[in-house]
PDB file of N, CA and C in Angstrom:
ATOM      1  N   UNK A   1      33.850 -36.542 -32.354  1.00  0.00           N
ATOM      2  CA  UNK A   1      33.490 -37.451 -33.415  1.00  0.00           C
ATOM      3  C   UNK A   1      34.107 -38.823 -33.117  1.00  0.00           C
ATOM      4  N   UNK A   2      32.753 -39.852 -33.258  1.00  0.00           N
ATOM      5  CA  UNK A   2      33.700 -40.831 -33.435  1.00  0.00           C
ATOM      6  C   UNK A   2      34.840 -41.528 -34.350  1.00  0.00           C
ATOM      7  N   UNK A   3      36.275 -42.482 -34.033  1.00  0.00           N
ATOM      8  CA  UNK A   3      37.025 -42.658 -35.038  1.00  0.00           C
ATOM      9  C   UNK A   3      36.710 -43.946 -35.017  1.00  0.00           C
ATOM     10  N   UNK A   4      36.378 -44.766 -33.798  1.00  0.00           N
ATOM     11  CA  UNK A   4      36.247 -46.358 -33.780  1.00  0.00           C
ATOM     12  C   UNK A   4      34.992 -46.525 -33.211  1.00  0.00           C
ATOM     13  N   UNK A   5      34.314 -46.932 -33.716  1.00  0.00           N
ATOM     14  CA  UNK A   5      32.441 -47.453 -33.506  1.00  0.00           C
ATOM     15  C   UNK A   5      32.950 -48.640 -32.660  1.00  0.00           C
ATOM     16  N   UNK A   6      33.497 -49.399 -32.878  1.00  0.00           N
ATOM     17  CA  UNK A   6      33.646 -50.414 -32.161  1.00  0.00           C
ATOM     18  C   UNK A   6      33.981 -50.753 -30.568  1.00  0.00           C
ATOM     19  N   UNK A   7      34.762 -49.473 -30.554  1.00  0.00           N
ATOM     20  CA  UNK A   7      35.072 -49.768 -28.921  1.00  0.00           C
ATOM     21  C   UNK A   7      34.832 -48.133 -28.935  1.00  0.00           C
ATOM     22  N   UNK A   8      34.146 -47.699 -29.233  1.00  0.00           N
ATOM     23  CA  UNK A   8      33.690 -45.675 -28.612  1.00  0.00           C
ATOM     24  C   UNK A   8      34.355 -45.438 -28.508  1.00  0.00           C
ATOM     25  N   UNK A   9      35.793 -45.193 -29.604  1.00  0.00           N
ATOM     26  CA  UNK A   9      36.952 -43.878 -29.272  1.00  0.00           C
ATOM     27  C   UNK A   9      36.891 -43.118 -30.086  1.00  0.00           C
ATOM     28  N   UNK A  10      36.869 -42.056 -29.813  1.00  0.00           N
ATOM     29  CA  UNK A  10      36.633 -40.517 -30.074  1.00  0.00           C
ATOM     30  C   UNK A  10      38.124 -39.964 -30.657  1.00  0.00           C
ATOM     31  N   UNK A  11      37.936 -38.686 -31.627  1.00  0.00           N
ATOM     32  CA  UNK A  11      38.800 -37.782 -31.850  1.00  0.00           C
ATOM     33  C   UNK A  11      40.119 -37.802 -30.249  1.00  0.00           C
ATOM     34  N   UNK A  12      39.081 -36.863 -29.789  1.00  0.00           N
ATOM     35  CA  UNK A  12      39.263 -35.934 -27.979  1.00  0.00           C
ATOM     36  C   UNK A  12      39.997 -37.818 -27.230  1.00  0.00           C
ATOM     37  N   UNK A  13      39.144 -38.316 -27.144  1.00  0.00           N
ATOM     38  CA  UNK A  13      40.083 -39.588 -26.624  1.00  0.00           C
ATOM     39  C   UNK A  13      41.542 -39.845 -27.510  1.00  0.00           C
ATOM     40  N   UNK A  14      41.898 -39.894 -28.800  1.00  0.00           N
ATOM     41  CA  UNK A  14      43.324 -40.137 -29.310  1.00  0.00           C
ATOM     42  C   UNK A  14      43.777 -38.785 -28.755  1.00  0.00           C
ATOM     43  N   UNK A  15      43.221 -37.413 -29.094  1.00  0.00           N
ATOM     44  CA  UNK A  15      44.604 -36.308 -28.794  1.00  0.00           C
ATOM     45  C   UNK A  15      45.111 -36.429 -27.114  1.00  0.00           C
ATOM     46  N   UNK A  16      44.129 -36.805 -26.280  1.00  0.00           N
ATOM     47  CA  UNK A  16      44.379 -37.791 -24.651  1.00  0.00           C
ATOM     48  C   UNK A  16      45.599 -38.070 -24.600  1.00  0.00           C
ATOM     49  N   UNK A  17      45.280 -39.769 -25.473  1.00  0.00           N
ATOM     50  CA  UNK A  17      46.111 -40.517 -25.690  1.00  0.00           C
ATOM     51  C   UNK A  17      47.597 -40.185 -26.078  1.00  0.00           C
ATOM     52  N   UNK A  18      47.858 -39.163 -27.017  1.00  0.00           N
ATOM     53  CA  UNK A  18      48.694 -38.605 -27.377  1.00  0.00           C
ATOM     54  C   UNK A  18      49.627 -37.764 -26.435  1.00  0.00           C
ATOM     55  N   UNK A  19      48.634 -36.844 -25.600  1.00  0.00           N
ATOM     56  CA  UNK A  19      49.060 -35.807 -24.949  1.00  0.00           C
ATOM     57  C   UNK A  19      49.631 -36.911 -23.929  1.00  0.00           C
ATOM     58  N   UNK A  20      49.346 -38.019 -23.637  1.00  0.00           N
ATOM     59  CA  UNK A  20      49.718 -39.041 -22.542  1.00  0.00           C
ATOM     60  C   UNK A  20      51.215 -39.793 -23.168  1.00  0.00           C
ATOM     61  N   UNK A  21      51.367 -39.339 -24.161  1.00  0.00           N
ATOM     62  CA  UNK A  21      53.022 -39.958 -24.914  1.00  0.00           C
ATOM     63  C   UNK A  21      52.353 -41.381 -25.767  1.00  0.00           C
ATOM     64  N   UNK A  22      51.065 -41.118 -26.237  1.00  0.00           N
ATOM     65  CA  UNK A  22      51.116 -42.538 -26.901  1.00  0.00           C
ATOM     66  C   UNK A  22      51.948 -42.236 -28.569  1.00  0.00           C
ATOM     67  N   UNK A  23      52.201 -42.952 -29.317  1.00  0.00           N
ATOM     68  CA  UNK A  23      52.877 -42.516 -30.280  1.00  0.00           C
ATOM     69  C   UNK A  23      52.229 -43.727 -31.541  1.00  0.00           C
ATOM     70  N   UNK A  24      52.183 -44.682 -31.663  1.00  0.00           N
ATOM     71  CA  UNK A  24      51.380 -45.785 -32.332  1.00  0.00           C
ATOM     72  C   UNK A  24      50.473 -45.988 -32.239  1.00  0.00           C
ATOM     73  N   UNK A  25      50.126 -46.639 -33.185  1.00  0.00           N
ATOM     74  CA  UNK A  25      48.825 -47.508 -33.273  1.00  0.00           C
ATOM     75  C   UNK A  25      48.492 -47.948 -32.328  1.00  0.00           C
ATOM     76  N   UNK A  26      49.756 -49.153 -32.541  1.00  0.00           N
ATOM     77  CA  UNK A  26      49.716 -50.640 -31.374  1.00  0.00           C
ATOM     78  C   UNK A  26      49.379 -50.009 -30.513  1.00  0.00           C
ATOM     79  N   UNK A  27      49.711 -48.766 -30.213  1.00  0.00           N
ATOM     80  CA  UNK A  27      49.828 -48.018 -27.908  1.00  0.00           C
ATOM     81  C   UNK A  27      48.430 -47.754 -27.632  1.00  0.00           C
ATOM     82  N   UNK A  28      48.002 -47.221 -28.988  1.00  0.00           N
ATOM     83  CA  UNK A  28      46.799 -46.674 -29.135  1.00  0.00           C
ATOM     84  C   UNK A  28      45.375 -47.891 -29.064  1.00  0.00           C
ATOM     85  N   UNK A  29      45.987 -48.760 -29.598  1.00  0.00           N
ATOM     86  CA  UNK A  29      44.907 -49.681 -29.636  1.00  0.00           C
ATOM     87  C   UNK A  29      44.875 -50.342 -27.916  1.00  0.00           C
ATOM     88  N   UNK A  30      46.473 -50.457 -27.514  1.00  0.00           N
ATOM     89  CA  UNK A  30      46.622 -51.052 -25.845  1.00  0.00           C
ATOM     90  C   UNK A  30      45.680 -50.276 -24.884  1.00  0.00           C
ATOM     91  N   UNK A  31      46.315 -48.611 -25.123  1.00  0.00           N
ATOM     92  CA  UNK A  31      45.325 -47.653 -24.213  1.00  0.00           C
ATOM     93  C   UNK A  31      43.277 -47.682 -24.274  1.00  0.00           C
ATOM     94  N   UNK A  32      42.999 -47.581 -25.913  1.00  0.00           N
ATOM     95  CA  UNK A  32      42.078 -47.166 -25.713  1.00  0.00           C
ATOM     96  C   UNK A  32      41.168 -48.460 -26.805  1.00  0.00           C
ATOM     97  N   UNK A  33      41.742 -49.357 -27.159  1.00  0.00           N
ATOM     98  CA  UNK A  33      40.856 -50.419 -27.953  1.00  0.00           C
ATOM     99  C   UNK A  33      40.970 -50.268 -29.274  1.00  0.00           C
ATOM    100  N   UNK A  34      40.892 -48.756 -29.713  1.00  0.00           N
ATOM    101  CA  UNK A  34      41.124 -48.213 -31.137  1.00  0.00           C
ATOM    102  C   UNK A  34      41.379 -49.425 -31.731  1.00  0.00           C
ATOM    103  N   UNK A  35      40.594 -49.497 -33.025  1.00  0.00           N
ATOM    104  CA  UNK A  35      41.083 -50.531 -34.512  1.00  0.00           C
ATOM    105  C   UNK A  35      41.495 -52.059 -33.475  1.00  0.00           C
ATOM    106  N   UNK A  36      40.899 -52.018 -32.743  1.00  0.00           N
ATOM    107  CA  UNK A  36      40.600 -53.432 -32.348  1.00  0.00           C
ATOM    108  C   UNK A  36      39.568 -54.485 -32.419  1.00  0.00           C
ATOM    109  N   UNK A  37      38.541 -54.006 -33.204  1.00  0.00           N
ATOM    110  CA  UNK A  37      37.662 -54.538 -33.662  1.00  0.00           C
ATOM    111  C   UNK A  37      37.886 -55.086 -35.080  1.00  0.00           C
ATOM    112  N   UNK A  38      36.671 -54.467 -35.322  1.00  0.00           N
ATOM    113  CA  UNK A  38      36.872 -54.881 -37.384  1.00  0.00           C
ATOM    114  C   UNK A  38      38.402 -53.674 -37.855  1.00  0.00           C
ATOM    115  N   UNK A  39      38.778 -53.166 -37.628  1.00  0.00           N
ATOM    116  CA  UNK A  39      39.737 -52.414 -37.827  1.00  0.00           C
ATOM    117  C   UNK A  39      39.717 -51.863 -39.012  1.00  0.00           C
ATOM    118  N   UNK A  40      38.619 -51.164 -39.834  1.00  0.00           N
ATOM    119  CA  UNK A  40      38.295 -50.156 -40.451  1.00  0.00           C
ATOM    120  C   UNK A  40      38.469 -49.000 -40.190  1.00  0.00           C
ATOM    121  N   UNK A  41      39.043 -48.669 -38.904  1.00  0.00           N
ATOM    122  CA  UNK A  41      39.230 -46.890 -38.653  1.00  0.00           C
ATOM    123  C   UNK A  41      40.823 -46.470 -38.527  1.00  0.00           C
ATOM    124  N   UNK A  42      41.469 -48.266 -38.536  1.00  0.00           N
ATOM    125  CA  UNK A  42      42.820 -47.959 -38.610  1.00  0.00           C
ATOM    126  C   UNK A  42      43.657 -46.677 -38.872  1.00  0.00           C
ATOM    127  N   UNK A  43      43.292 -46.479 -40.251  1.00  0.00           N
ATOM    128  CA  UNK A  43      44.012 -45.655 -40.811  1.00  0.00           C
ATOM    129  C   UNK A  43      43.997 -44.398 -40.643  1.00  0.00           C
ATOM    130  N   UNK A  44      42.375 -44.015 -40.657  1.00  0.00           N
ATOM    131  CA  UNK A  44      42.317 -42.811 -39.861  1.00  0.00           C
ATOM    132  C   UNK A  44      42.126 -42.123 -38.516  1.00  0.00           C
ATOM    133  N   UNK A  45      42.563 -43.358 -37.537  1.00  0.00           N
ATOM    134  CA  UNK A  45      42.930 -43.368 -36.452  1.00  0.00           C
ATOM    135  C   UNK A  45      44.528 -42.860 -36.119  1.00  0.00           C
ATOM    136  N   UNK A  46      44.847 -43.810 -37.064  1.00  0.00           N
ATOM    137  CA  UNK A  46      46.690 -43.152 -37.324  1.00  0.00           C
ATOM    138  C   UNK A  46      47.109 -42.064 -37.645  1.00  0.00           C
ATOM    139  N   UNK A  47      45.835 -41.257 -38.538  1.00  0.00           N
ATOM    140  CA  UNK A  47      45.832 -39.959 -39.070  1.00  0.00           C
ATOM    141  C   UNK A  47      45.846 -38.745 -37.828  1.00  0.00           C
ATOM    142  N   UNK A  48      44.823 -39.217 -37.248  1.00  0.00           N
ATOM    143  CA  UNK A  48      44.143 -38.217 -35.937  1.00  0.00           C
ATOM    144  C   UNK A  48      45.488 -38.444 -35.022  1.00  0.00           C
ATOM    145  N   UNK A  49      46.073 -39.209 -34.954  1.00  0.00           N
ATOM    146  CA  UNK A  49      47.175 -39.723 -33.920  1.00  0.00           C
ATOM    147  C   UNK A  49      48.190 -38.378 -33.797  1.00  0.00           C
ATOM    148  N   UNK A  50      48.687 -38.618 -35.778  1.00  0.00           N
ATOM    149  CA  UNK A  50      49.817 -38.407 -36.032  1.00  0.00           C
ATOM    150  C   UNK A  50      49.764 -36.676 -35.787  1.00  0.00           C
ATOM    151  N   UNK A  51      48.628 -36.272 -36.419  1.00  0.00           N
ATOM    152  CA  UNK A  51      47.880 -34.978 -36.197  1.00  0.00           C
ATOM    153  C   UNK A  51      48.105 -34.429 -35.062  1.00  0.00           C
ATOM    154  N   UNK A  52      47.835 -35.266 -33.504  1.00  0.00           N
ATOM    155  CA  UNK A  52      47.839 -34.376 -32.349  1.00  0.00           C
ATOM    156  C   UNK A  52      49.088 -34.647 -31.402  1.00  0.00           C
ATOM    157  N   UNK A  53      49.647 -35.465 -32.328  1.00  0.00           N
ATOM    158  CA  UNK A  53      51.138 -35.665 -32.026  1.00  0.00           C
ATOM    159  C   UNK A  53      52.311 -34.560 -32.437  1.00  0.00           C
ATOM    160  N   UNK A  54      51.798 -33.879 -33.540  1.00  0.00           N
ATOM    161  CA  UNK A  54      52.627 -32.585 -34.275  1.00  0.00           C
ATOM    162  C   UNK A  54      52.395 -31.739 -33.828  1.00  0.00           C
ATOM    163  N   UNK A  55      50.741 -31.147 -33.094  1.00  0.00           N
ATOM    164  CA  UNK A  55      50.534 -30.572 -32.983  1.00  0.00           C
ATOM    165  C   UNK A  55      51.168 -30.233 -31.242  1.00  0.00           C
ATOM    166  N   UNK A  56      51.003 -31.361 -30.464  1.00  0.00           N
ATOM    167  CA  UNK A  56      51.346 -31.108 -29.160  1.00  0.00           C
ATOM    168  C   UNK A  56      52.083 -30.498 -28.657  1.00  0.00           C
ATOM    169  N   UNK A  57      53.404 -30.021 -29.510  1.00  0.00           N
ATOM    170  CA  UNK A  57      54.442 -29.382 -28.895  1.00  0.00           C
ATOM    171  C   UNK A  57      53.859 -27.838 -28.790  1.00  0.00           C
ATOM    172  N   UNK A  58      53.502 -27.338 -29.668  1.00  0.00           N
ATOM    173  CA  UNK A  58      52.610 -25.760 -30.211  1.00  0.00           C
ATOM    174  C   UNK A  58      51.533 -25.907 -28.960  1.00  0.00           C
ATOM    175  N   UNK A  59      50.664 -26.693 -28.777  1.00  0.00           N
ATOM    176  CA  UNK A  59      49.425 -27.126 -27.787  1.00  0.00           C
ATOM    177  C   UNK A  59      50.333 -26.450 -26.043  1.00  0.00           C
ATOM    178  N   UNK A  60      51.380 -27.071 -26.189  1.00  0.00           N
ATOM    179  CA  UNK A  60      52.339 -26.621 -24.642  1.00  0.00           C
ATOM    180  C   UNK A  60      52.859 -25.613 -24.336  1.00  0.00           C
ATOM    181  N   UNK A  61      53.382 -25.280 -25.955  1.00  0.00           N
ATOM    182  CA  UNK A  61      54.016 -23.592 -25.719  1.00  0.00           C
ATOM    183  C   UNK A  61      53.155 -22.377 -25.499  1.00  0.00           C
ATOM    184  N   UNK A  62      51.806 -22.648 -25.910  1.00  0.00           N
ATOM    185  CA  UNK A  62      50.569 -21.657 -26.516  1.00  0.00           C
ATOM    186  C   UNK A  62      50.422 -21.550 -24.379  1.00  0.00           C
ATOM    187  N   UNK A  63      50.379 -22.964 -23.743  1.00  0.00           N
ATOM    188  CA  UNK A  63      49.699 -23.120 -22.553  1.00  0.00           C
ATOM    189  C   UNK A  63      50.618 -22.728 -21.755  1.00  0.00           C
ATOM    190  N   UNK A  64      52.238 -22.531 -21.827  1.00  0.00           N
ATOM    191  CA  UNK A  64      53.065 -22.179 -20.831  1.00  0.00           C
ATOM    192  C   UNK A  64      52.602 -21.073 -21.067  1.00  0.00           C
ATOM    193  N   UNK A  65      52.681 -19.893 -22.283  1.00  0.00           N
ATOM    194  CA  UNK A  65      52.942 -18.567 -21.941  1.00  0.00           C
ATOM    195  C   UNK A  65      51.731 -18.050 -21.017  1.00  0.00           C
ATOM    196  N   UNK A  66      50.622 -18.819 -21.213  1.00  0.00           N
ATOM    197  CA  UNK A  66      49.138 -18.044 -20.636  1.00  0.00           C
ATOM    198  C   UNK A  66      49.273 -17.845 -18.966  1.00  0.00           C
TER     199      UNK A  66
END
């Protein structure tokens, strides 16, 4: 799904971003454009961020044991 129409970033592109150590907005907008436009997806760009940022540690442990 898209989160930013403006520059085509996707869900799957922020958890990327994330899994890559991004942690902000600002990093987020450097890496991938995110909320660099009209910046209407800001917020729930920050949402999806923060989301696959909590989740990542669980995402690593699930992938070591396999």
């Amino acid at each position: 799904m898209y989160v930013c129409i403006c520059n085509a970033v996707t869900e799957n592109m922020i958890r990327a971003a994330a899994a890559d150590g991004v942690a902000s907005l600002d990093e987020l907008g450097r890496k991938t454009g995110c909320a660099g436009g009209c910046g209407s997806c800001a917020e729930f760009a920050e949402e999806v961020l923060h989301r696959a940022r909590t989740q990542l540690p669980l995402r690593m442990a699930i992938a070591q044991a396999a």
